[in-house]
N, C-alpha and C. Protein backbone atom coordinates (compact mmCIF):
# COMPACT_ATOMS: atom_id res chain seq x y z
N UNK A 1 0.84 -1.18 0.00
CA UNK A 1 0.00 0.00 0.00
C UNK A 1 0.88 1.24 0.00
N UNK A 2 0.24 2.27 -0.78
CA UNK A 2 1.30 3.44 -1.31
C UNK A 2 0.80 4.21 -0.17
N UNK A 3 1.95 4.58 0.89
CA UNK A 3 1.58 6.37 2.19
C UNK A 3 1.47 7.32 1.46
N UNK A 4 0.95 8.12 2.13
CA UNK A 4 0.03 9.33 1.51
C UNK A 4 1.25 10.24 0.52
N UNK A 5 2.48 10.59 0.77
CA UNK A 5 3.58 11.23 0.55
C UNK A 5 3.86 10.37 -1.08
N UNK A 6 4.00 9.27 -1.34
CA UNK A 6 3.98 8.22 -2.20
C UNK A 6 2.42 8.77 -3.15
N UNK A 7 1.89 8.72 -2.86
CA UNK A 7 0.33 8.74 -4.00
C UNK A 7 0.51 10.46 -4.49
N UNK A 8 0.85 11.20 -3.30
CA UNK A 8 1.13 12.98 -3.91
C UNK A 8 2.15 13.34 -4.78
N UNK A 9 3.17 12.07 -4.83
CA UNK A 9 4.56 12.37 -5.71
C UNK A 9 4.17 11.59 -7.18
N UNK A 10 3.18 10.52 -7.19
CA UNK A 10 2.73 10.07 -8.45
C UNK A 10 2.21 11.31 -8.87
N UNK A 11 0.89 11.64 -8.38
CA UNK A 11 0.08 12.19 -8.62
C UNK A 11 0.64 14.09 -9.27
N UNK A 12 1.83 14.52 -8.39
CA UNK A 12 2.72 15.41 -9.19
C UNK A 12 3.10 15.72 -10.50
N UNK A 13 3.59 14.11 -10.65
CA UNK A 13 4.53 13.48 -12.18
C UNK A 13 3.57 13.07 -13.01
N UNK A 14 1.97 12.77 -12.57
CA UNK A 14 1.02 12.51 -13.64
C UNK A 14 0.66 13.90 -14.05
N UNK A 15 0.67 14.68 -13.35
CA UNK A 15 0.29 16.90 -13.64
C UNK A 15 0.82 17.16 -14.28
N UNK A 16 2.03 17.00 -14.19
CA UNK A 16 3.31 17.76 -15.14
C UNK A 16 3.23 16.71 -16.43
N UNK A 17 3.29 15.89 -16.49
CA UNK A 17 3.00 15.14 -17.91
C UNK A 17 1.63 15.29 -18.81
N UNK A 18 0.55 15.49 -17.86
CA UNK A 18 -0.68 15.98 -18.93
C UNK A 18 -0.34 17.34 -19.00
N UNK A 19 0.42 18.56 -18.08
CA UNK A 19 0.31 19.47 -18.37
C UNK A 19 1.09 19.65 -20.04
N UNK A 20 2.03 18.93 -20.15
CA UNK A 20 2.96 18.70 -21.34
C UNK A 20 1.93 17.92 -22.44
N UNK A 21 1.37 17.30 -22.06
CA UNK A 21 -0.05 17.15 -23.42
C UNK A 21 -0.92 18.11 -23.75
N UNK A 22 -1.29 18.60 -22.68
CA UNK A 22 -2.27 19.72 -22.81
C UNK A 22 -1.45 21.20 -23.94
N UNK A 23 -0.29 21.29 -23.23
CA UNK A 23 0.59 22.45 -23.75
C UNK A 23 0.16 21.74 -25.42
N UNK A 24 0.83 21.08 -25.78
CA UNK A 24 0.73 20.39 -27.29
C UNK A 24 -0.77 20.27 -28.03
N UNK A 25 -1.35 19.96 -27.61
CA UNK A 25 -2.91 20.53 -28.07
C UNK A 25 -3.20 21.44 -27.55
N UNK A 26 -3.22 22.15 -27.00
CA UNK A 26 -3.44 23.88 -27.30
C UNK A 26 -2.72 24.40 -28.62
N UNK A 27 -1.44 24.18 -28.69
CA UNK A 27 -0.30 24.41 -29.55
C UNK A 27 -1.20 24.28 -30.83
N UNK A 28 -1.11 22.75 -31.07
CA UNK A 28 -2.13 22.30 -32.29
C UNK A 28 -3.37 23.24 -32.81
N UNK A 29 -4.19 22.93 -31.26
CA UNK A 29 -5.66 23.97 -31.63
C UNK A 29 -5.58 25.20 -32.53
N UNK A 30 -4.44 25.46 -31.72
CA UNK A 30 -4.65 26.96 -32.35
C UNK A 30 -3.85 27.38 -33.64
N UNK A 31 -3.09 26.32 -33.91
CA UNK A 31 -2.74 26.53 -35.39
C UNK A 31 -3.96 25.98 -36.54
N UNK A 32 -4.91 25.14 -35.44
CA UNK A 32 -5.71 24.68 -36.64
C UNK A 32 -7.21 25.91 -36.62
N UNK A 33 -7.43 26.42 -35.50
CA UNK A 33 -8.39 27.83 -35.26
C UNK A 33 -8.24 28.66 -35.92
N UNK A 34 -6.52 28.63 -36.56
CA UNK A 34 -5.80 30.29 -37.21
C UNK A 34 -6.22 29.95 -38.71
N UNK A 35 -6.18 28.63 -38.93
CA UNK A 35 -6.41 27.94 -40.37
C UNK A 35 -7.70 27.35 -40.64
N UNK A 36 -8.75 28.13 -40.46
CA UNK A 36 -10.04 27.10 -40.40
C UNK A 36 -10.29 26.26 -41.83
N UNK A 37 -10.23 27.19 -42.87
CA UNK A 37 -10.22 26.62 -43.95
C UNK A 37 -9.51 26.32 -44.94
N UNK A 38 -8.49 25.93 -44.71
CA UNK A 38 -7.42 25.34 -44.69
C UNK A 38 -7.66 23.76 -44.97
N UNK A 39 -7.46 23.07 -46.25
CA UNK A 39 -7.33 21.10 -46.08
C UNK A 39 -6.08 21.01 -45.30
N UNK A 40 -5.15 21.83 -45.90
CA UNK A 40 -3.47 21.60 -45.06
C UNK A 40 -3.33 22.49 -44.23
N UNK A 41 -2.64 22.56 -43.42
CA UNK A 41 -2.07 23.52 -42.00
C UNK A 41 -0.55 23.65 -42.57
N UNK A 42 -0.20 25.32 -41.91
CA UNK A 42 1.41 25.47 -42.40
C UNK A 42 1.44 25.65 -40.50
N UNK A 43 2.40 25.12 -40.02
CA UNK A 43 3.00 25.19 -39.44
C UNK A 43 4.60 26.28 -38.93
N UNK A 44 4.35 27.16 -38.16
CA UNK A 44 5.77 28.00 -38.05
C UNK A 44 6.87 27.31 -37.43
N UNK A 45 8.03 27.32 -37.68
CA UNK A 45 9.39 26.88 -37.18
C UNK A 45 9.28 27.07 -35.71
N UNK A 46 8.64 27.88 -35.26
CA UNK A 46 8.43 28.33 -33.76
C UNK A 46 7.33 27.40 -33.40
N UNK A 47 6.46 27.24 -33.83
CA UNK A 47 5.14 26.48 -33.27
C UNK A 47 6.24 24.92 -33.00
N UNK A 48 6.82 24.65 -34.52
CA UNK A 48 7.16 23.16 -34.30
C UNK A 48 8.18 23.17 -33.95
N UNK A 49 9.21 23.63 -33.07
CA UNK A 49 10.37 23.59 -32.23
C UNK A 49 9.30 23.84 -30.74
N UNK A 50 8.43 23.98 -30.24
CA UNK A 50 7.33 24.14 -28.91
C UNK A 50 7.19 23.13 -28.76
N UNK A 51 6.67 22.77 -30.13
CA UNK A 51 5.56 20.79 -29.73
C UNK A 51 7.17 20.08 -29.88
N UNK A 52 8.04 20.10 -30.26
CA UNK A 52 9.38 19.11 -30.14
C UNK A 52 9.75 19.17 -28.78
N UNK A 53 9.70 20.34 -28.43
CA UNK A 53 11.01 20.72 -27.02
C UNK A 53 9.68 20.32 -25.87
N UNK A 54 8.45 20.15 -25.99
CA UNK A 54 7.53 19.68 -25.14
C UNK A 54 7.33 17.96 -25.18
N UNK A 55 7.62 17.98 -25.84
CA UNK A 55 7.13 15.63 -26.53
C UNK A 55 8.65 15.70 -25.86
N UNK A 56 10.14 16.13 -25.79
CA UNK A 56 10.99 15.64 -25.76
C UNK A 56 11.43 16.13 -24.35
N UNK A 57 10.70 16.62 -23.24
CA UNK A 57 10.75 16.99 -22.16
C UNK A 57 10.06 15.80 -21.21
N UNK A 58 8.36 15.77 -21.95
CA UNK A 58 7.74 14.40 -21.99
C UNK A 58 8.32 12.67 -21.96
N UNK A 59 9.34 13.11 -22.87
CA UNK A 59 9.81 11.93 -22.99
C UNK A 59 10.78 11.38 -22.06
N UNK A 60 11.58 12.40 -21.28
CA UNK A 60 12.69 12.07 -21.28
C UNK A 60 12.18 11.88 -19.44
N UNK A 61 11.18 12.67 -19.13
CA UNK A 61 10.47 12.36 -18.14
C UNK A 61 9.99 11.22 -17.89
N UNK A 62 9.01 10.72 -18.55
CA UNK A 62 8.88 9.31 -18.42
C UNK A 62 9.73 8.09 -19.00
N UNK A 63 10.95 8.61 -19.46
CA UNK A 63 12.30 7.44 -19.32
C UNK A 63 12.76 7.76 -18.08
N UNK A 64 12.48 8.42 -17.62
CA UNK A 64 13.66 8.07 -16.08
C UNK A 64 12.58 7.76 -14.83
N UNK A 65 11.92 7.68 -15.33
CA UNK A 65 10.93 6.75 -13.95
C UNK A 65 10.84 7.58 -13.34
N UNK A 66 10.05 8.81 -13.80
CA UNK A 66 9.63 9.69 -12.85
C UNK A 66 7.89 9.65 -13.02
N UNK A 67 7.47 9.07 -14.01
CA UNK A 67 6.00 8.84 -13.90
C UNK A 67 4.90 7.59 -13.59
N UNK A 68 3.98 7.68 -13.48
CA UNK A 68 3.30 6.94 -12.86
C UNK A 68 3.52 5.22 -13.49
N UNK A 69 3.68 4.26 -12.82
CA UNK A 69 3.55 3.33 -13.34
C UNK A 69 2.90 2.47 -14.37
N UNK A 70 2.87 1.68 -15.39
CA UNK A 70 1.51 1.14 -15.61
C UNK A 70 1.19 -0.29 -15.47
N UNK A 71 -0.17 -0.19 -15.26
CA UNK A 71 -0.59 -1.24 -14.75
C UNK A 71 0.00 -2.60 -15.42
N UNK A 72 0.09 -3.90 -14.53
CA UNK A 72 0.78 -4.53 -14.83
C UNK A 72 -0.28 -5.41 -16.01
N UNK A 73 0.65 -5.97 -17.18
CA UNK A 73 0.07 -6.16 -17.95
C UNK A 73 -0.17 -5.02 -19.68
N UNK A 74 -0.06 -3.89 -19.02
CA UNK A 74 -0.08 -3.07 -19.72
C UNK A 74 1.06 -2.76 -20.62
N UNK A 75 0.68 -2.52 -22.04
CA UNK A 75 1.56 -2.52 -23.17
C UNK A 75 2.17 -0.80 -22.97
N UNK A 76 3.76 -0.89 -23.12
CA UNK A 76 4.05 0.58 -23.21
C UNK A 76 3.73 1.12 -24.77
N UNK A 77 3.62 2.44 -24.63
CA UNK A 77 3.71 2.99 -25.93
C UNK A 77 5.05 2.82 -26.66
N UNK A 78 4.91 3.01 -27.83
CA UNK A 78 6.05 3.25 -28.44
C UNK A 78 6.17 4.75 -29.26
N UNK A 79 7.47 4.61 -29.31
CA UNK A 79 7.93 6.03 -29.20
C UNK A 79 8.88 5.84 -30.66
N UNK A 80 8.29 6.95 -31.87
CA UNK A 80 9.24 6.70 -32.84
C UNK A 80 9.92 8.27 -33.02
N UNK A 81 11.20 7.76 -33.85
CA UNK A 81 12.07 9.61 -34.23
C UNK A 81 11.14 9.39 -35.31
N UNK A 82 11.44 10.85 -35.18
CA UNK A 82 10.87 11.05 -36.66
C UNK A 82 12.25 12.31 -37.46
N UNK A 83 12.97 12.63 -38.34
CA UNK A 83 13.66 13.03 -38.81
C UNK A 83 13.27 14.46 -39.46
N UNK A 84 13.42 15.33 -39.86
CA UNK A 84 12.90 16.29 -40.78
C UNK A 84 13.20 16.17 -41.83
N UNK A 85 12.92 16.47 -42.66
CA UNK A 85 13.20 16.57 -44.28
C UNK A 85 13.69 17.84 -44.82
């Protein structure tokens, strides 16, 4: 059984990781709000160095076992590079 000090330090590292999702769809939203009619979205060098330096803050967070566990049984995500062109 997890003491109370234990469930507030998960519960920390689960905040700060949706807050880092949330940041990234907002990000998104509002490039797609600025573009309503739009089939394609242009993206600024600034928008997409935000959503990188946020997924890779994300990431590096939950490689070092600072976030919540998952349940046992549970498949991890996978995580691909992706390169620029």
């Amino acid at each position: 059984m997890m003491d109370p000090s234990t469930k507030q330090r998960s519960g920390a590292g689960s905040q700060r990781q949706l807050a880092s999702l949330k940041l990234i769809s907002r990000l998104l939203g509002h490039e797609l709000h600025s573009q309503p009619s739009a089939k394609s979205i242009t993206l600024s060098r600034e928008s997409v160095t935000e959503i990188q330096s946020t997924l890779d803050l994300f990431i590096e967070d939950v490689s070092s076992g600072r976030s919540v566990s998952m349940p046992r049984g549970a498949a991890a995500p996978s995580v691909r590079s992706v390169t620029p062109s």
